[in-house]
C-alpha atoms as a PDB file:
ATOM      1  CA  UNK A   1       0.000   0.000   0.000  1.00  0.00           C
ATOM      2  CA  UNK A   2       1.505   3.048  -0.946  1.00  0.00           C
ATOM      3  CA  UNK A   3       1.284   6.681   0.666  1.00  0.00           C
ATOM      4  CA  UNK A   4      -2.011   8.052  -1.341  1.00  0.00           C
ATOM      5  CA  UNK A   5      -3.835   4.567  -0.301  1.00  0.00           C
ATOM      6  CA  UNK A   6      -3.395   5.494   3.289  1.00  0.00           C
ATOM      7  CA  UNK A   7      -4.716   9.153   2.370  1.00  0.00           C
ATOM      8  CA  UNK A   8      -7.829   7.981   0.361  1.00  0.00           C
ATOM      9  CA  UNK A   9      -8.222   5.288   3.331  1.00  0.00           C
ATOM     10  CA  UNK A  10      -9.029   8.310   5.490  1.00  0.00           C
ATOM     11  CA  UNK A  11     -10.965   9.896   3.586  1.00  0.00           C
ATOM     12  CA  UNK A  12     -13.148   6.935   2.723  1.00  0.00           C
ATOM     13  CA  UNK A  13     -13.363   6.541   6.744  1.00  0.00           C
ATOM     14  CA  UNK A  14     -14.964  10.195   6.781  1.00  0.00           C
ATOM     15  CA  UNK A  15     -17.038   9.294   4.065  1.00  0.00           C
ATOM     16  CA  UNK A  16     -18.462   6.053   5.270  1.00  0.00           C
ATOM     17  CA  UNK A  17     -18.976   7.812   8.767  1.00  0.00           C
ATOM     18  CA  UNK A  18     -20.913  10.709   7.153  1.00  0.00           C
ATOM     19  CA  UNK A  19     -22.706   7.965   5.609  1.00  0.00           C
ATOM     20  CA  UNK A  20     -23.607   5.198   8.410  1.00  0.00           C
ATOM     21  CA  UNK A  21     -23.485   7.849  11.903  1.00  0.00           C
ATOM     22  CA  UNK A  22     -24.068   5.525  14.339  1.00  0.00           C
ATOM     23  CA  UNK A  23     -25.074   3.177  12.005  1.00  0.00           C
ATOM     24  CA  UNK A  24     -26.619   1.615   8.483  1.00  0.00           C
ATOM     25  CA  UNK A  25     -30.188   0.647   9.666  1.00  0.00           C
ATOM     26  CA  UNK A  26     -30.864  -1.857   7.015  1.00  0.00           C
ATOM     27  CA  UNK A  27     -27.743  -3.844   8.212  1.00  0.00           C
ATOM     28  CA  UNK A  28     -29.951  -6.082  10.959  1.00  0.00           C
ATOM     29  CA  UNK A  29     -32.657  -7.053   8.336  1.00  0.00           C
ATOM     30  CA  UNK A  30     -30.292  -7.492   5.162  1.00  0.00           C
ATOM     31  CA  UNK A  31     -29.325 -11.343   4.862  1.00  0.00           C
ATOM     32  CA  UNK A  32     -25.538 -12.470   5.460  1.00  0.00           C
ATOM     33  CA  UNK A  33     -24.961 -13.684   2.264  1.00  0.00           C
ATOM     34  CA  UNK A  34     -22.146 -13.126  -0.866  1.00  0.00           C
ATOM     35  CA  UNK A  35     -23.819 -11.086  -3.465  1.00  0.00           C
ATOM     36  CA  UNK A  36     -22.658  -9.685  -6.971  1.00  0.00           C
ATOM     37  CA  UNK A  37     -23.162  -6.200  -8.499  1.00  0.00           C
ATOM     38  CA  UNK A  38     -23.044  -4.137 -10.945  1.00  0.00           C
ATOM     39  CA  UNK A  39     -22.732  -0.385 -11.362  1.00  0.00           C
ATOM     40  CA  UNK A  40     -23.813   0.549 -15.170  1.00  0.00           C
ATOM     41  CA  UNK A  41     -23.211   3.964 -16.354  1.00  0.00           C
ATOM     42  CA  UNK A  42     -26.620   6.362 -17.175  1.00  0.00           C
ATOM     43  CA  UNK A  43     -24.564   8.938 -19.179  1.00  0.00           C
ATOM     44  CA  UNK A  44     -21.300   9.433 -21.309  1.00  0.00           C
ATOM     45  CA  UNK A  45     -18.153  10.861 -20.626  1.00  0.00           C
ATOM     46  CA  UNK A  46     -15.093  10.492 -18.285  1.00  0.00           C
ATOM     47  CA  UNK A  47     -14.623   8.098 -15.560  1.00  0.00           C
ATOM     48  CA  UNK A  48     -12.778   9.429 -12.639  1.00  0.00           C
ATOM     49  CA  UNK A  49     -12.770   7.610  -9.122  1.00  0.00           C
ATOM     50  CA  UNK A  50     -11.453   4.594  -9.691  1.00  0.00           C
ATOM     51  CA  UNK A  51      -8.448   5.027  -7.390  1.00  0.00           C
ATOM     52  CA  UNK A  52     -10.594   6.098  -4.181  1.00  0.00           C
ATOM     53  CA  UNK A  53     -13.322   3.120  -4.947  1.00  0.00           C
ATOM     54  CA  UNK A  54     -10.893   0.264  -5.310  1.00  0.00           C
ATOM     55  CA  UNK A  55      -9.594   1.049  -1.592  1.00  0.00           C
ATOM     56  CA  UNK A  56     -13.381   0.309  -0.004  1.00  0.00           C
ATOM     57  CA  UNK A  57     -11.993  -2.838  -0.089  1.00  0.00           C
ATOM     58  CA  UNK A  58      -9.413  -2.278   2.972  1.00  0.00           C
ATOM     59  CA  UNK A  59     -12.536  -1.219   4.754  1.00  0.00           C
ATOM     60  CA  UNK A  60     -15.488  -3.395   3.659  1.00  0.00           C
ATOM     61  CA  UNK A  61     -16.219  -6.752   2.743  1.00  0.00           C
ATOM     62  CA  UNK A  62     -16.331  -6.494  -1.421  1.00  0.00           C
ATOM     63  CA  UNK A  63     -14.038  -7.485  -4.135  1.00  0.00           C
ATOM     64  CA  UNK A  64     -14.142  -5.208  -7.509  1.00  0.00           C
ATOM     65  CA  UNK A  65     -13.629  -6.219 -11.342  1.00  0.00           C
ATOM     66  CA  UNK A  66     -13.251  -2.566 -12.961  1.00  0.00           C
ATOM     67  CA  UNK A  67     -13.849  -2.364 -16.700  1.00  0.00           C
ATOM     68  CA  UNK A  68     -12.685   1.117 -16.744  1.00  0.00           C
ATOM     69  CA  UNK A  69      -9.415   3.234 -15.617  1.00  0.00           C
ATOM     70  CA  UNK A  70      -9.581   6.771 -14.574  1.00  0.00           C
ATOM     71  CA  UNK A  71      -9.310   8.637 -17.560  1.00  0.00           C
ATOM     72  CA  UNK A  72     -10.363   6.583 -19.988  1.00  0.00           C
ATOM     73  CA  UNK A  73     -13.800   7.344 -21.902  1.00  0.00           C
ATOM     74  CA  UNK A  74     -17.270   5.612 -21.007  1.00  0.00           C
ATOM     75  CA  UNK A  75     -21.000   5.441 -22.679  1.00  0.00           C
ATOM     76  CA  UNK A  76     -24.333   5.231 -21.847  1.00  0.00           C
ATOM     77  CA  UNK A  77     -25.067   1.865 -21.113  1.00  0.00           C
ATOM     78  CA  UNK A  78     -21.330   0.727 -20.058  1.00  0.00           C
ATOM     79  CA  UNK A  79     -20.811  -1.732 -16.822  1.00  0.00           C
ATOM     80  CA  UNK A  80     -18.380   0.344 -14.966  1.00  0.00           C
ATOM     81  CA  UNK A  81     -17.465  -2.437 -12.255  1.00  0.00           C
ATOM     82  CA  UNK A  82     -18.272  -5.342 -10.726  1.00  0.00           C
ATOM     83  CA  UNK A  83     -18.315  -5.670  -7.023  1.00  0.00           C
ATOM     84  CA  UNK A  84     -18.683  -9.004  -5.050  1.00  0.00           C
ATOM     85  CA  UNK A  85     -18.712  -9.703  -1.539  1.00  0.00           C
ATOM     86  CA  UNK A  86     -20.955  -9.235   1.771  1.00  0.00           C
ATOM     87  CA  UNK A  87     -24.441  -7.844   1.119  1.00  0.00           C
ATOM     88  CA  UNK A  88     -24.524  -6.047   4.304  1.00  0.00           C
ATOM     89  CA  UNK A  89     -21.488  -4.323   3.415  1.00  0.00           C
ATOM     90  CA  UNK A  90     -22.183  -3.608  -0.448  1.00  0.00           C
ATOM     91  CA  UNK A  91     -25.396  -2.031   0.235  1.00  0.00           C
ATOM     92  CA  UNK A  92     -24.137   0.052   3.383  1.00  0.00           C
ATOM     93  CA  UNK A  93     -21.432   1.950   1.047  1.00  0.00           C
ATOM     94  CA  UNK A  94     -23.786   1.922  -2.109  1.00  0.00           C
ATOM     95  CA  UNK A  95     -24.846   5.560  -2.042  1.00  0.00           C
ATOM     96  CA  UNK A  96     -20.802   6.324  -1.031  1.00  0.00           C
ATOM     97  CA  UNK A  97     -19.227   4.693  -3.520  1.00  0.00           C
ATOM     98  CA  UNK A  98     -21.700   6.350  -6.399  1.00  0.00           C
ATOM     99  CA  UNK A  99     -21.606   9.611  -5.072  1.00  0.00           C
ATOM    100  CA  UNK A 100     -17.628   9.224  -5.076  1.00  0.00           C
ATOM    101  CA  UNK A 101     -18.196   8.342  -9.053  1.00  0.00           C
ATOM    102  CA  UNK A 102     -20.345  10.654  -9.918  1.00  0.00           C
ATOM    103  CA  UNK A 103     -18.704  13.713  -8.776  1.00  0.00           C
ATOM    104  CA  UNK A 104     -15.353  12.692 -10.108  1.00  0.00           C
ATOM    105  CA  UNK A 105     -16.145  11.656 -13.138  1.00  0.00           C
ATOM    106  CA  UNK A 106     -18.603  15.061 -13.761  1.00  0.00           C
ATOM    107  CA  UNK A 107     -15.305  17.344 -13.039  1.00  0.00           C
ATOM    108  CA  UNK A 108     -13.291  14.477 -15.545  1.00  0.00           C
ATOM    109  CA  UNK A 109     -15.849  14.830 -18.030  1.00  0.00           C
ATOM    110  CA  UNK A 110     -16.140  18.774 -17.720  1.00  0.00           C
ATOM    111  CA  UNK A 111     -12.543  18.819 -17.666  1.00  0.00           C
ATOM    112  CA  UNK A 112     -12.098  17.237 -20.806  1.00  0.00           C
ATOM    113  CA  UNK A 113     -14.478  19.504 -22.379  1.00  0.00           C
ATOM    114  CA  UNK A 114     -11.846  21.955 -21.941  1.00  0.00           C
ATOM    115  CA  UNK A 115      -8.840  20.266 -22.507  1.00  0.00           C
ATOM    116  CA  UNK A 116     -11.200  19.533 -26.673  1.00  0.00           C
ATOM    117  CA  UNK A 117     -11.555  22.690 -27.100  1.00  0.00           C
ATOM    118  CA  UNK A 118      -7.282  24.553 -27.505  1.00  0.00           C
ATOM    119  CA  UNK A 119      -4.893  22.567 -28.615  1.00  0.00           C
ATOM    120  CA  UNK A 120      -1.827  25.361 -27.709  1.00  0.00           C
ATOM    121  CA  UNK A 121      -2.737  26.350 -24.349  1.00  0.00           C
ATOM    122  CA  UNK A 122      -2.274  24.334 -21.176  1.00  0.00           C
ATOM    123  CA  UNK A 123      -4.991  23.958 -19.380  1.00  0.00           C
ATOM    124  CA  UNK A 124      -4.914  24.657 -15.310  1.00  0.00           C
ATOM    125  CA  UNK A 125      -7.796  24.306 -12.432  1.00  0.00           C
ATOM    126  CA  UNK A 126      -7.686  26.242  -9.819  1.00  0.00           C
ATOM    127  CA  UNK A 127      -7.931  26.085  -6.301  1.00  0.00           C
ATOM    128  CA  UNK A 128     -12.099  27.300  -6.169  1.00  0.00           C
ATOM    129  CA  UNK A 129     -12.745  23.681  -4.629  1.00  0.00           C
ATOM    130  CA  UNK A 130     -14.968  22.603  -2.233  1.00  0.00           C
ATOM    131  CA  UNK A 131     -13.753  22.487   1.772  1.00  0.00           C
ATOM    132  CA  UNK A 132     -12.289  19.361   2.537  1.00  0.00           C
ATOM    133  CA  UNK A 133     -12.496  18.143  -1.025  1.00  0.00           C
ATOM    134  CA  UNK A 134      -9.114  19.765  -2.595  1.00  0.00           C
ATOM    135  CA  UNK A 135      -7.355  16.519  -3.368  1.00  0.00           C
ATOM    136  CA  UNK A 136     -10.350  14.810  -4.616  1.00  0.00           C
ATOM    137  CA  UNK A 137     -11.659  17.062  -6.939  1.00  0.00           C
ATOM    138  CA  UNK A 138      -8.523  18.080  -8.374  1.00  0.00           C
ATOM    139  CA  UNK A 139      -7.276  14.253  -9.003  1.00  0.00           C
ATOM    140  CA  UNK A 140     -10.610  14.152 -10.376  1.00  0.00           C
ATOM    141  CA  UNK A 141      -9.821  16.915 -13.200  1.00  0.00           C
ATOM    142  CA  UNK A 142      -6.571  15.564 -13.864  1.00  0.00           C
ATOM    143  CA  UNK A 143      -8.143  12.841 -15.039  1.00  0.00           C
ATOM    144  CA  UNK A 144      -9.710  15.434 -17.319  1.00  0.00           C
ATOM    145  CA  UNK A 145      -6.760  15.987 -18.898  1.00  0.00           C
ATOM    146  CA  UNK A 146      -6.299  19.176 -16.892  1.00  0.00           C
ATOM    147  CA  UNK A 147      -3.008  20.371 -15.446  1.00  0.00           C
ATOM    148  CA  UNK A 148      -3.284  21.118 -11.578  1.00  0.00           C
ATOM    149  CA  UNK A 149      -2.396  24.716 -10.741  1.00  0.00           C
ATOM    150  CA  UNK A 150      -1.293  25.333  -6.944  1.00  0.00           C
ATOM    151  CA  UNK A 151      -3.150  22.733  -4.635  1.00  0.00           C
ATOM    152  CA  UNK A 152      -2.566  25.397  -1.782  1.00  0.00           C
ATOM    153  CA  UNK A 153      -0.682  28.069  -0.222  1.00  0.00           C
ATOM    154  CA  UNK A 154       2.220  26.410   0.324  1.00  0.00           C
ATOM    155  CA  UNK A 155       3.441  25.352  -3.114  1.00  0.00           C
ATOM    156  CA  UNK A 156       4.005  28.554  -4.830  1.00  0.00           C
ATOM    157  CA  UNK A 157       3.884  31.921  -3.435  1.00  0.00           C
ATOM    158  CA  UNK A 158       0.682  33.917  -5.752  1.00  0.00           C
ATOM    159  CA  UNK A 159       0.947  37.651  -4.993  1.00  0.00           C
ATOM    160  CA  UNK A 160      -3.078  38.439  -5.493  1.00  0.00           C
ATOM    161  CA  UNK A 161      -3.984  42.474  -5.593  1.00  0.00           C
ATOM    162  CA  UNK A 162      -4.879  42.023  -1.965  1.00  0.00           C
ATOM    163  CA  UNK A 163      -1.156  40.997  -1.130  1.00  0.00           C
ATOM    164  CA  UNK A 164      -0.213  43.647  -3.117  1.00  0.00           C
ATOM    165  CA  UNK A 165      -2.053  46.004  -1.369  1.00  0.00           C
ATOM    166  CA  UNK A 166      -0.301  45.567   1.546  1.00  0.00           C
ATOM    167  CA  UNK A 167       3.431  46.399  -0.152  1.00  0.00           C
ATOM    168  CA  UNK A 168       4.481  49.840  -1.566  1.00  0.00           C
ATOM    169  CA  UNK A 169       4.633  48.239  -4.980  1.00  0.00           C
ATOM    170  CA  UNK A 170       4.753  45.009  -6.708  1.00  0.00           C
ATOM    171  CA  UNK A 171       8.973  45.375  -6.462  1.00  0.00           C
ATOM    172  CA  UNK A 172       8.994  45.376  -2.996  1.00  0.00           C
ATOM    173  CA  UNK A 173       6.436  42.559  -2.560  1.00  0.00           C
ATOM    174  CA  UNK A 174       9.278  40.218  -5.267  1.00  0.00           C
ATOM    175  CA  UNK A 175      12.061  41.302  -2.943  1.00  0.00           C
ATOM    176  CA  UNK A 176      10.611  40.583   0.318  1.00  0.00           C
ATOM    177  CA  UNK A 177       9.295  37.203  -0.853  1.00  0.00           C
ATOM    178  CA  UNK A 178      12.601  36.249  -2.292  1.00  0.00           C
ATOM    179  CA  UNK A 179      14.199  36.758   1.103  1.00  0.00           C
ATOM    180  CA  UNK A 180      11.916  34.623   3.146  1.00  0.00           C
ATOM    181  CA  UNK A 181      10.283  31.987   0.909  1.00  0.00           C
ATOM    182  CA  UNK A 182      12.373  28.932   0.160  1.00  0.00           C
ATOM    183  CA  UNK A 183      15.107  28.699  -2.481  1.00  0.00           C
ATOM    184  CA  UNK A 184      12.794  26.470  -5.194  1.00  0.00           C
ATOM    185  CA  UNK A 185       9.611  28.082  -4.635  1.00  0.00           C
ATOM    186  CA  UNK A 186       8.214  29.945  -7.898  1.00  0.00           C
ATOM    187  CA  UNK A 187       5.993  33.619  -7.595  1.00  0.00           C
ATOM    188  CA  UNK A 188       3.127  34.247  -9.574  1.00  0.00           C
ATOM    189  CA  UNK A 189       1.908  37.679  -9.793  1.00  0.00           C
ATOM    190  CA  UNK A 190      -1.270  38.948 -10.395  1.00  0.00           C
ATOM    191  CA  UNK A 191      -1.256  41.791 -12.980  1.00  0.00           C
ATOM    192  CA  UNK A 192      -4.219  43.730 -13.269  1.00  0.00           C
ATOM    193  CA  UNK A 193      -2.728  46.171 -16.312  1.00  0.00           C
ATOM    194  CA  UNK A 194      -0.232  46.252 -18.742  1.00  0.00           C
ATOM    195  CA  UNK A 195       1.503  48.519 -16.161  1.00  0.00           C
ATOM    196  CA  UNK A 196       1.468  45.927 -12.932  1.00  0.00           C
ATOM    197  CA  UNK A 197       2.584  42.931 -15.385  1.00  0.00           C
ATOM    198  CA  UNK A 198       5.624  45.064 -16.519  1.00  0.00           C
ATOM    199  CA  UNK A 199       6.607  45.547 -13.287  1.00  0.00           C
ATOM    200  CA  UNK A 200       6.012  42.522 -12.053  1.00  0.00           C
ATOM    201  CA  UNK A 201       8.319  41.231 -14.984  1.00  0.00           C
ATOM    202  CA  UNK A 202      10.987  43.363 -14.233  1.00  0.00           C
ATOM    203  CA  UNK A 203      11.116  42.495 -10.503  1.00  0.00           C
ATOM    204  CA  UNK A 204      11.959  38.760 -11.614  1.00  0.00           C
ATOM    205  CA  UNK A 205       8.638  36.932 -11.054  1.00  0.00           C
ATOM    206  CA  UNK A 206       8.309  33.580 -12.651  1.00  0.00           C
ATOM    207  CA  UNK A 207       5.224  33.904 -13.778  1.00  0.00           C
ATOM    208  CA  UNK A 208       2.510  36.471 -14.322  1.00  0.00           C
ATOM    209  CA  UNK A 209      -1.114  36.373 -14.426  1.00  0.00           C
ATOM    210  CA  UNK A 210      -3.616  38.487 -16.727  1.00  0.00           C
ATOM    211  CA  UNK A 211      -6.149  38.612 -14.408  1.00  0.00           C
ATOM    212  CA  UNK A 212      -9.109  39.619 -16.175  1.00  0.00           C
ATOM    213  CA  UNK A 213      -7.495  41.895 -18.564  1.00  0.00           C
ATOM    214  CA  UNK A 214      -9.396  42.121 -22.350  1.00  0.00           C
ATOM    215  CA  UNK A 215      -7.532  40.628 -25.229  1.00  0.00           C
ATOM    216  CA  UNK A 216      -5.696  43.700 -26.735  1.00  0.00           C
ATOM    217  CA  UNK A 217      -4.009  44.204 -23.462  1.00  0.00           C
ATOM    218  CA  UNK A 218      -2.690  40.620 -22.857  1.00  0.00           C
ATOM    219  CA  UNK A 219      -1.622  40.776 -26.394  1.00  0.00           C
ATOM    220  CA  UNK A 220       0.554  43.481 -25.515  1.00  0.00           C
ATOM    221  CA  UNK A 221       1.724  41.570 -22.358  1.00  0.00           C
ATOM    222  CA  UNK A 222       3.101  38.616 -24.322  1.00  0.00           C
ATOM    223  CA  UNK A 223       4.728  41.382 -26.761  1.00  0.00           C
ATOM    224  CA  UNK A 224       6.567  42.692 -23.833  1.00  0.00           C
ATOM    225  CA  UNK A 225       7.595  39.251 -22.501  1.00  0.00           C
ATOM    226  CA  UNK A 226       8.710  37.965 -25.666  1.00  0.00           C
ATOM    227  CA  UNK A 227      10.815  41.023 -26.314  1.00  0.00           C
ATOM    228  CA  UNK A 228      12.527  41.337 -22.599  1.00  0.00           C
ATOM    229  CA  UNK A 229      11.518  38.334 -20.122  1.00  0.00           C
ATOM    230  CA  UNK A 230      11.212  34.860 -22.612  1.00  0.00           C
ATOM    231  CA  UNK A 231      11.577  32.929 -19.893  1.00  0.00           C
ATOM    232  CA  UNK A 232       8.213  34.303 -17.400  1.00  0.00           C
ATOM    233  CA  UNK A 233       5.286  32.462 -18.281  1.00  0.00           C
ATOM    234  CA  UNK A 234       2.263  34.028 -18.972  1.00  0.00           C
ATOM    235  CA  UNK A 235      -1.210  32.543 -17.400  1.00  0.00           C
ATOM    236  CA  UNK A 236      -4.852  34.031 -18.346  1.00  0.00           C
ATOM    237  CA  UNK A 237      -7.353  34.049 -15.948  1.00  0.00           C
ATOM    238  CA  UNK A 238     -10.971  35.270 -14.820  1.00  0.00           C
ATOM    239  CA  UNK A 239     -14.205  34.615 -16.143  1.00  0.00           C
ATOM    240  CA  UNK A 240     -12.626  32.005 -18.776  1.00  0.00           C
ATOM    241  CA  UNK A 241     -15.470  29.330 -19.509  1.00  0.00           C
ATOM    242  CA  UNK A 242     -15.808  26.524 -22.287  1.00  0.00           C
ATOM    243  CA  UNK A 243     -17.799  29.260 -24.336  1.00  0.00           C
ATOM    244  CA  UNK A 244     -15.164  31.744 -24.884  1.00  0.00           C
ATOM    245  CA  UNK A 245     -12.461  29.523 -23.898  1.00  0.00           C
ATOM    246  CA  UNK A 246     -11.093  29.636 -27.573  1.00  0.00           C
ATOM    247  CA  UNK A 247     -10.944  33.339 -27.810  1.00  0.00           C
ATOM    248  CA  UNK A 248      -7.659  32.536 -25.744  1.00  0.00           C
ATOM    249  CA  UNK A 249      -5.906  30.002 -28.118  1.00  0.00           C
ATOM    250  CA  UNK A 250      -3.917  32.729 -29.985  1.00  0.00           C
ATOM    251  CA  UNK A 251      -2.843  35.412 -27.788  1.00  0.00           C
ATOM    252  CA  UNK A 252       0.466  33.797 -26.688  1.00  0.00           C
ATOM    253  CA  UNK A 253      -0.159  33.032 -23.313  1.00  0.00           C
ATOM    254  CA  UNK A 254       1.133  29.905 -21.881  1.00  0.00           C
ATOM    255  CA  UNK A 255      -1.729  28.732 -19.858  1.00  0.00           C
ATOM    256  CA  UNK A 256      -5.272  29.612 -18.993  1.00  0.00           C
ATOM    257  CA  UNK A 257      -6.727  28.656 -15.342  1.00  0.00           C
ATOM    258  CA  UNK A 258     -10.286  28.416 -15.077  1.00  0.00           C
ATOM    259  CA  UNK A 259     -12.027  27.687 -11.584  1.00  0.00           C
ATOM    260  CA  UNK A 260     -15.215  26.504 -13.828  1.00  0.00           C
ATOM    261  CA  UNK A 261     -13.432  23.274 -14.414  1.00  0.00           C
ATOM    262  CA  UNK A 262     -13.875  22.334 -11.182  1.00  0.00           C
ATOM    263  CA  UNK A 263     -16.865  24.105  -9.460  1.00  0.00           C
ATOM    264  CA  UNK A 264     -19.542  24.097 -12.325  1.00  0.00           C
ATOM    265  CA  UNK A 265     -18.919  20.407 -13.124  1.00  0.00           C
ATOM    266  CA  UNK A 266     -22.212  18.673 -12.609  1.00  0.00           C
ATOM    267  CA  UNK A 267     -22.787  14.823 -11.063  1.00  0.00           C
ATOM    268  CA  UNK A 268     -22.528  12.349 -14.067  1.00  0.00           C
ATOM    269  CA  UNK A 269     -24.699   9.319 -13.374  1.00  0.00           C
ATOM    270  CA  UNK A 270     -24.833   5.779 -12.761  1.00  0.00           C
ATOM    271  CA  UNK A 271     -26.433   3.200 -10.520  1.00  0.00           C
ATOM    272  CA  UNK A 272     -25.962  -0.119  -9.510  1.00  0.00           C
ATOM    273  CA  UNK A 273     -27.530  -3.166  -9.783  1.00  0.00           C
ATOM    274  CA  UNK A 274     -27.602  -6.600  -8.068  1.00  0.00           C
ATOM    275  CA  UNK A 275     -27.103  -9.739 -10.071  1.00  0.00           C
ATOM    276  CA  UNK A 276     -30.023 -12.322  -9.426  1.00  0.00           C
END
């Protein structure tokens, strides 16, 4: 068992206790007998979730048979898994182990809607997740196809306007951070104008962000980088969604992050059956 089993074992524990409280009701009149199951897909799209629901089996008594990876592409109609094992416990993590599938594999599928649509940009979530479900839902749109951008505060220093605020310019915010933060970590600044990303530039941050800025002005962002700084990369960002998304392909960023990904994914479903 490696590291991220013992992490999704946890989290499955939360889950299940959510779930069951004090305890699954149905358990004392549900007969102790080996049953098989299936769970059949209801829609189309991207499975995501495979790697949390294979480790119910540290925790309950069921064997799977997965027809499906993470990742790969699913129809209407398509048996997901099969499950085998106790009935008491198959039917007391039922509604966990579908709701675990059908929220991953909505941000997969929503994900890859994105990742369809540019073929030049990367394509980066962001970190507009829901409390306590960071890891999940972003392994679930890297499945997608989606690069991760930071998973929190601690793997890249982002200099937002309301950091900024609190500096006498974007200079002194670079130079302070350089002198505390350690020696590997990256900043990303976020430029309102064509003024702030200049400066930001020129203070030696890694990477700048056109937050929100209209197209003529990040075009004339990425003219200044490629003419001075080559090696900053450039990230777009704010109010990108899959409907305007390719209004972005050209402009010669390097990457576009888009909390949509993520928080206006919607439940993909499936249900599962027992075999008579």
């Amino acid at each position: 068992m490696n590291l991220m089993n013992f992490q999704i074992i946890d989290f499955l524990k939360e889950v299940l206790k959510e779930d069951i409280g004090r305890g699954d009701l149905a358990r004392d009149i549900i007969p102790n007998k080996i049953i098989n199951a299936r769970v059949i897909a209801k829609s189309e799209g991207v499975i995501a979730g495979i790697e949390y629901i294979k480790n119910f089996s540290y925790l309950a008594d069921v064997k799977f048979d997965f027809n499906f990876d993470d990742g790969d592409l699913y129809k209407n109609g398509d048996v997901i898994f099969i499950l085998s094992g106790s009935a008491k416990d198959i039917l007391s993590i039922e509604r966990s182990l579908l709701n675990i599938l059908q929220h991953a594999s909505g941000i997969a599928s929503n994900a890859y809607e994105f990742t369809k649509r540019v073929k030049k940009l990367k394509i980066l979530d962001t970190r507009k997740t829901r409390p306590l479900l960071r890891n999940f839902e972003k392994y679930a749109s890297k499945c997608g196809g989606v690069t991760n951008h930071r998973l929190g505060l601690d793997d890249c220093l982002m200099l937002k306007d309301t950091h900024l605020a609190t500096f006498k310019s974007i200079k002194e915010a670079i130079e302070i951070s350089r002198a505390n933060i350690p020696f590997t970590t990256k900043i990303e600044v976020e430029a309102e104008t064509l003024t702030q990303a200049k400066e930001a530039m020129e203070a030696g941050a890694d990477i700048v962000m056109c937050d929100n800025m209209d197209f003529e002005t990040i075009k004339k962002v990425v003219e200044f980088r490629n003419k001075n700084y080559p090696k900053t990369l450039l990230e777009a960002s704010g109010n990108i969604t899959l409907e305007n998304l390719k209004n972005y392909e050209d402009l010669g960023v390097d990457a576009i992050s888009s909390g949509a990904i993520i928080h206006q994914a919607t439940f993909k479903d499936f249900s599962m059956k027992i075999k008579g």
